[in-house]
C-alpha atoms as a PDB file:
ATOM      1  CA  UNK A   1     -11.816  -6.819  27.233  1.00  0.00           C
ATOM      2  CA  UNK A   2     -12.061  -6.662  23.674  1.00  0.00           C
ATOM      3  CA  UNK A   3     -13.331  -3.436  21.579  1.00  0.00           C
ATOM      4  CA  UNK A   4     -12.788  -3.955  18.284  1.00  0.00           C
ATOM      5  CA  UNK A   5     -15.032  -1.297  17.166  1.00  0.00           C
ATOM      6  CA  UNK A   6     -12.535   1.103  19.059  1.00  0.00           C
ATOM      7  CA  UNK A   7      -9.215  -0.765  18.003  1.00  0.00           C
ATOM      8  CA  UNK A   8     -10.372  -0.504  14.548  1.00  0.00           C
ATOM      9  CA  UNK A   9     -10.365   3.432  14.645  1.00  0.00           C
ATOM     10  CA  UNK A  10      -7.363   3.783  15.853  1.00  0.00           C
ATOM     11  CA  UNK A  11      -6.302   1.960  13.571  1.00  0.00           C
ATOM     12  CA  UNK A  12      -7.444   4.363  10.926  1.00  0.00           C
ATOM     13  CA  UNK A  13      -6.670   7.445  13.040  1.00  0.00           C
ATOM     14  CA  UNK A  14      -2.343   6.422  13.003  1.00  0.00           C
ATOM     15  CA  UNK A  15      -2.361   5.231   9.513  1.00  0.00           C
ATOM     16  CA  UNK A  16      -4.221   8.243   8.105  1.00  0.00           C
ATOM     17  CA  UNK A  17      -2.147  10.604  10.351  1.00  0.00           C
ATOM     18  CA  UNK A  18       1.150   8.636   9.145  1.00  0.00           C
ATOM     19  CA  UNK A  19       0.367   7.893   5.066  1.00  0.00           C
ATOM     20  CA  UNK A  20      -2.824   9.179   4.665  1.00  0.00           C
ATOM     21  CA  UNK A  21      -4.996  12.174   3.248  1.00  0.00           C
ATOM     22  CA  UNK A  22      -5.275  14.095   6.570  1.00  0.00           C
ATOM     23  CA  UNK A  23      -8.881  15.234   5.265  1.00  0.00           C
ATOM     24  CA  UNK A  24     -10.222  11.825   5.903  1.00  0.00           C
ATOM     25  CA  UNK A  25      -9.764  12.947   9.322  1.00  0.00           C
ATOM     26  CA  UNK A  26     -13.022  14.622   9.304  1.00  0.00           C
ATOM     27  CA  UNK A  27     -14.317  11.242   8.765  1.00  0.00           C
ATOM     28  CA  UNK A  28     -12.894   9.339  11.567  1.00  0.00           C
ATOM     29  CA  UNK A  29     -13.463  11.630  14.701  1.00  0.00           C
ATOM     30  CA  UNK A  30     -17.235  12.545  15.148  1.00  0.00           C
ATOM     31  CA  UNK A  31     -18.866  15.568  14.734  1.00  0.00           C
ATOM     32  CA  UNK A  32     -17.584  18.189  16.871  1.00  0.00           C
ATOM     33  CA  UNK A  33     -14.987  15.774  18.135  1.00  0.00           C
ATOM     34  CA  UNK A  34     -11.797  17.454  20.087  1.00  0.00           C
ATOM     35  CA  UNK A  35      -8.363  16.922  20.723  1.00  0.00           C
ATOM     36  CA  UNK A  36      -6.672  18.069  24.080  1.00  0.00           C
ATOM     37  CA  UNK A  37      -2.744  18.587  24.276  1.00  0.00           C
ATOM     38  CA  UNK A  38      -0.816  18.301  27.791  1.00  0.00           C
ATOM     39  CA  UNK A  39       1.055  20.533  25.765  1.00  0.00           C
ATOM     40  CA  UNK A  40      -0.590  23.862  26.115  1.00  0.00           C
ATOM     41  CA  UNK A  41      -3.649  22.655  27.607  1.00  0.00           C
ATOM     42  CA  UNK A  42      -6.222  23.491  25.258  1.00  0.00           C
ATOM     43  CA  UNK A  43      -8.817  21.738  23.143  1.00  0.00           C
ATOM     44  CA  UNK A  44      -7.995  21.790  19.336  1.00  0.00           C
ATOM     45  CA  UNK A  45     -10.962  21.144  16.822  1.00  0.00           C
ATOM     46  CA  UNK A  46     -10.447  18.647  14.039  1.00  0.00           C
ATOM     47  CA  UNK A  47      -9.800  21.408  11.211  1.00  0.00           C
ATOM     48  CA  UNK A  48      -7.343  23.104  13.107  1.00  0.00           C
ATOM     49  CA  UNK A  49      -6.009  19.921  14.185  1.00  0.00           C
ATOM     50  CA  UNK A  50      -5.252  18.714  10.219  1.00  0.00           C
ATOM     51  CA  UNK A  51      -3.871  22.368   9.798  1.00  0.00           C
ATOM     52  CA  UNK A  52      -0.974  21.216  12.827  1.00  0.00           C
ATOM     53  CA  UNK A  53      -0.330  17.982  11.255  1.00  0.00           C
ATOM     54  CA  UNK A  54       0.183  19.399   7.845  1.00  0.00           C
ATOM     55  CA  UNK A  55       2.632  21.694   8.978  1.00  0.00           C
ATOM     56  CA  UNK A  56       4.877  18.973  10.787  1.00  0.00           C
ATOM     57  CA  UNK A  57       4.297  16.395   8.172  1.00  0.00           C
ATOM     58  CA  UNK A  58       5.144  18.933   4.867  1.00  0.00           C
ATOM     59  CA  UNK A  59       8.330  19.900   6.974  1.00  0.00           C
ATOM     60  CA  UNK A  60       9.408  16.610   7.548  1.00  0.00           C
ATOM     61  CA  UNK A  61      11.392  13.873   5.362  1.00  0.00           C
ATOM     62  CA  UNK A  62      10.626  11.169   8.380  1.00  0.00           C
ATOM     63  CA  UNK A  63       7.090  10.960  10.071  1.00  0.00           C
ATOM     64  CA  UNK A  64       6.795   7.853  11.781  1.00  0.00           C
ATOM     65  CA  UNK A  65       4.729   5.912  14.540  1.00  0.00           C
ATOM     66  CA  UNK A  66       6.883   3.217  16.210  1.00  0.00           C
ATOM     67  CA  UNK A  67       6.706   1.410  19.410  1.00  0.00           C
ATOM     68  CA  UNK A  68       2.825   1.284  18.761  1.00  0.00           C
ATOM     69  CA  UNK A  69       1.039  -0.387  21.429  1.00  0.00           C
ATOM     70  CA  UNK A  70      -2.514   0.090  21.373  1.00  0.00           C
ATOM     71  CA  UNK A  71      -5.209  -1.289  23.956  1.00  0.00           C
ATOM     72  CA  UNK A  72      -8.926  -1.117  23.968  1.00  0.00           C
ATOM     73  CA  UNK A  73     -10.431   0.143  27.582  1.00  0.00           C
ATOM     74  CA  UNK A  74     -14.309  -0.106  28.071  1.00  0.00           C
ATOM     75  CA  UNK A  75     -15.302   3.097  25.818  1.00  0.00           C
ATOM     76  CA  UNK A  76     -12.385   3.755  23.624  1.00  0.00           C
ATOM     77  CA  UNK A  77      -8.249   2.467  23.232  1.00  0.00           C
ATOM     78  CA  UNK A  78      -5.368   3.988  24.450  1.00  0.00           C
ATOM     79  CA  UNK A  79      -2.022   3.882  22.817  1.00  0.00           C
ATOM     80  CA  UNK A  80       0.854   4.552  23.535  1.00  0.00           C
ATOM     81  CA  UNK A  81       4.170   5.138  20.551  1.00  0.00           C
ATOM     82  CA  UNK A  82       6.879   7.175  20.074  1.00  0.00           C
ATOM     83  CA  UNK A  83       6.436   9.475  16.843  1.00  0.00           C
ATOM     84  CA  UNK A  84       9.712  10.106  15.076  1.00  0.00           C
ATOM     85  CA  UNK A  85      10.005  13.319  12.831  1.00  0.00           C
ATOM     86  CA  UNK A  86      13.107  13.962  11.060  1.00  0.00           C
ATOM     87  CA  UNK A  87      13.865  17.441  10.086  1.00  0.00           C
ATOM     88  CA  UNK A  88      15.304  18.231   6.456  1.00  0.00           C
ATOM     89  CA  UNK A  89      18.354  19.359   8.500  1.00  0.00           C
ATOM     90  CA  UNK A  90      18.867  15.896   9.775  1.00  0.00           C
ATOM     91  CA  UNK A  91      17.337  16.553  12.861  1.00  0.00           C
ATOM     92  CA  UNK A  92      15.467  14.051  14.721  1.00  0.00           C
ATOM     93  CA  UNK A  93      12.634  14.432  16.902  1.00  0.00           C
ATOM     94  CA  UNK A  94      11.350  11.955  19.145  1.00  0.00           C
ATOM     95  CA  UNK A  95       8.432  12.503  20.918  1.00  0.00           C
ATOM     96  CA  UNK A  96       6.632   9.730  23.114  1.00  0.00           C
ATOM     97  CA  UNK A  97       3.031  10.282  23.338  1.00  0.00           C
ATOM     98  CA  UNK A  98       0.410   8.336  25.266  1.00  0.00           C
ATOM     99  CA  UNK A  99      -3.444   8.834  24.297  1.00  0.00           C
ATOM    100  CA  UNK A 100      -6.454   8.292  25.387  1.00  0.00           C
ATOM    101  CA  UNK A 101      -9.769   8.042  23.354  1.00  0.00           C
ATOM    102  CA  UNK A 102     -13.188   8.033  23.430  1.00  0.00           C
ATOM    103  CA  UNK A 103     -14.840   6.322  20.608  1.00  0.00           C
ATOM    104  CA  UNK A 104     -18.964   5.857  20.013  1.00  0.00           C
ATOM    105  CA  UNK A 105     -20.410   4.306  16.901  1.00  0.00           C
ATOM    106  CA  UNK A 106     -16.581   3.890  15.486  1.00  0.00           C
ATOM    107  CA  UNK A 107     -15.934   7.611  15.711  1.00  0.00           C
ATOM    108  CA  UNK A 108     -13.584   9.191  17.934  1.00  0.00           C
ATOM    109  CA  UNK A 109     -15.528  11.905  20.168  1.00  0.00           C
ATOM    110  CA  UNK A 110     -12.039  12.739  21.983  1.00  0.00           C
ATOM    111  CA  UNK A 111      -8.158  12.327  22.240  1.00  0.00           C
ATOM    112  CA  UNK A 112      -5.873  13.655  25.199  1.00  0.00           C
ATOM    113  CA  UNK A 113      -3.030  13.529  24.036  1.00  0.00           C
ATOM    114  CA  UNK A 114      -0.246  13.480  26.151  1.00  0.00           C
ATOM    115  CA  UNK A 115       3.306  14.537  24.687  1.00  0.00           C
ATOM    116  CA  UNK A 116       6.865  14.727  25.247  1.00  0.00           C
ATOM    117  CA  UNK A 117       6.649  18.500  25.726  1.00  0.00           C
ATOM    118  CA  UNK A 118      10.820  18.869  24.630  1.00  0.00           C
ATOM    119  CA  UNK A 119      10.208  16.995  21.616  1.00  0.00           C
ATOM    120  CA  UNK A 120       6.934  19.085  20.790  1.00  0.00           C
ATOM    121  CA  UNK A 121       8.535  22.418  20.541  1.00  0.00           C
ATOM    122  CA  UNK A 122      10.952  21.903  18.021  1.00  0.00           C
ATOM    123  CA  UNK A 123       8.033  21.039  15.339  1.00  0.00           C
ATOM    124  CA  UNK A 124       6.925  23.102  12.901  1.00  0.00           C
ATOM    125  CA  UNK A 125       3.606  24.398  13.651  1.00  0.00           C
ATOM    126  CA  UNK A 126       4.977  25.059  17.401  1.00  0.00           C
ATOM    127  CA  UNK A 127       7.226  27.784  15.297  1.00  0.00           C
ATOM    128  CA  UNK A 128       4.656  29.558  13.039  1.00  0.00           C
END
Protein backbone atom coordinates (compact mmCIF):
# COMPACT_ATOMS: atom_id res chain seq x y z
CA UNK A 1 0.00 0.00 0.00
CA UNK A 2 1.41 3.18 -0.81
CA UNK A 3 -0.18 6.75 0.25
CA UNK A 4 2.02 9.22 -0.48
CA UNK A 5 -0.43 11.91 -0.26
CA UNK A 6 -0.75 10.82 3.52
CA UNK A 7 3.10 10.11 4.11
CA UNK A 8 3.75 13.45 2.80
CA UNK A 9 1.69 15.18 5.68
CA UNK A 10 3.11 13.62 8.16
CA UNK A 11 5.88 14.49 7.04
CA UNK A 12 5.06 18.13 7.47
CA UNK A 13 3.06 17.56 10.66
CA UNK A 14 6.72 16.13 12.74
CA UNK A 15 8.95 18.57 11.11
CA UNK A 16 6.72 21.60 11.78
CA UNK A 17 5.96 20.28 15.33
CA UNK A 18 9.91 19.65 15.80
CA UNK A 19 11.63 22.99 13.87
CA UNK A 20 8.86 24.66 12.63
CA UNK A 21 6.43 27.75 13.08
CA UNK A 22 3.69 25.85 15.01
CA UNK A 23 1.12 28.32 13.20
CA UNK A 24 1.60 26.51 9.99
CA UNK A 25 -0.25 23.99 11.83
CA UNK A 26 -3.44 25.53 10.91
CA UNK A 27 -2.40 24.73 7.50
CA UNK A 28 -1.71 21.12 7.65
CA UNK A 29 -4.76 19.62 9.62
CA UNK A 30 -8.15 20.53 7.91
CA UNK A 31 -10.68 22.65 8.95
CA UNK A 32 -12.10 21.73 12.15
CA UNK A 33 -9.58 18.94 12.37
CA UNK A 34 -9.05 17.30 16.09
CA UNK A 35 -6.60 15.73 18.08
CA UNK A 36 -7.54 12.99 20.74
CA UNK A 37 -5.06 12.16 23.73
CA UNK A 38 -5.17 8.57 25.54
CA UNK A 39 -4.01 10.91 27.94
CA UNK A 40 -7.06 12.52 29.36
CA UNK A 41 -9.35 11.38 26.81
CA UNK A 42 -10.53 14.37 25.23
CA UNK A 43 -10.52 15.97 21.80
CA UNK A 44 -8.17 19.07 21.56
CA UNK A 45 -8.81 21.61 18.61
CA UNK A 46 -5.86 22.73 16.54
CA UNK A 47 -5.48 26.28 18.36
CA UNK A 48 -5.46 24.87 21.60
CA UNK A 49 -3.38 22.17 20.39
CA UNK A 50 -0.36 24.84 19.16
CA UNK A 51 -1.03 26.57 22.62
CA UNK A 52 0.23 22.78 24.33
CA UNK A 53 3.08 22.49 22.07
CA UNK A 54 4.32 25.95 22.70
CA UNK A 55 4.38 25.47 26.21
CA UNK A 56 6.55 22.15 26.09
CA UNK A 57 8.67 23.34 23.28
CA UNK A 58 9.53 27.15 24.96
CA UNK A 59 10.35 25.06 28.20
CA UNK A 60 12.54 22.80 26.64
CA UNK A 61 16.39 22.96 25.48
CA UNK A 62 15.81 19.30 23.67
CA UNK A 63 12.57 18.57 21.57
CA UNK A 64 13.15 15.74 19.49
CA UNK A 65 11.36 12.95 17.32
CA UNK A 66 13.51 9.78 17.14
CA UNK A 67 12.81 6.25 16.40
CA UNK A 68 10.38 7.64 13.63
CA UNK A 69 8.70 4.99 11.82
CA UNK A 70 5.92 6.07 9.83
CA UNK A 71 3.47 3.84 7.63
CA UNK A 72 0.70 4.76 5.32
CA UNK A 73 -2.72 2.59 6.03
CA UNK A 74 -5.62 2.95 3.42
CA UNK A 75 -6.92 6.58 4.61
CA UNK A 76 -4.13 8.10 6.52
CA UNK A 77 -0.30 6.89 8.21
CA UNK A 78 0.43 5.89 11.46
CA UNK A 79 3.66 6.47 13.22
CA UNK A 80 5.05 5.50 15.74
CA UNK A 81 8.54 7.57 17.69
CA UNK A 82 9.68 8.30 20.84
CA UNK A 83 9.69 12.23 21.52
CA UNK A 84 12.56 13.28 23.74
CA UNK A 85 12.18 16.62 25.78
CA UNK A 86 14.92 17.72 27.89
CA UNK A 87 14.14 19.99 30.70
CA UNK A 88 16.47 23.13 31.44
CA UNK A 89 17.14 21.20 34.69
CA UNK A 90 18.68 18.39 32.79
CA UNK A 91 15.80 16.40 32.93
CA UNK A 92 14.86 14.08 30.29
CA UNK A 93 11.60 13.04 29.18
CA UNK A 94 10.89 10.27 27.03
CA UNK A 95 7.68 9.67 25.90
CA UNK A 96 6.77 6.92 23.18
CA UNK A 97 3.79 7.81 21.28
CA UNK A 98 1.99 5.86 18.57
CA UNK A 99 -0.59 7.81 16.20
CA UNK A 100 -2.99 7.31 14.07
CA UNK A 101 -4.30 9.70 11.29
CA UNK A 102 -6.80 10.42 9.06
CA UNK A 103 -5.80 12.43 6.13
CA UNK A 104 -8.26 13.67 2.97
CA UNK A 105 -7.05 15.96 0.23
CA UNK A 106 -3.42 16.10 2.13
CA UNK A 107 -4.96 17.47 5.30
CA UNK A 108 -5.11 15.75 8.46
CA UNK A 109 -8.94 15.54 9.64
CA UNK A 110 -7.70 13.56 12.92
CA UNK A 111 -4.81 12.26 15.21
CA UNK A 112 -5.23 9.81 18.30
CA UNK A 113 -2.57 10.10 19.82
CA UNK A 114 -1.52 7.62 22.06
CA UNK A 115 1.18 8.55 24.83
CA UNK A 116 3.39 7.34 27.42
CA UNK A 117 1.08 8.72 30.12
CA UNK A 118 4.41 8.87 32.88
CA UNK A 119 6.34 10.73 30.47
CA UNK A 120 3.30 13.16 29.67
CA UNK A 121 2.86 14.54 33.08
CA UNK A 122 6.05 15.91 33.74
CA UNK A 123 5.64 18.48 30.63
CA UNK A 124 4.92 21.77 30.88
CA UNK A 125 1.52 22.49 29.81
CA UNK A 126 0.42 19.26 31.99
CA UNK A 127 1.63 21.81 34.99
CA UNK A 128 -0.08 25.15 34.11
Amino acid sequence: MENREALAAGQRLFDTVQNGDLTDLHDIFAPGAQVWHNTDDRLTDIPTTIANLEKIRGSARRFEYVDIRRRPTPDGFVQQHMLVVEMPDGRAIMDRCCCICIVKDGRIERMDAYHDSAATGAMAHKRA
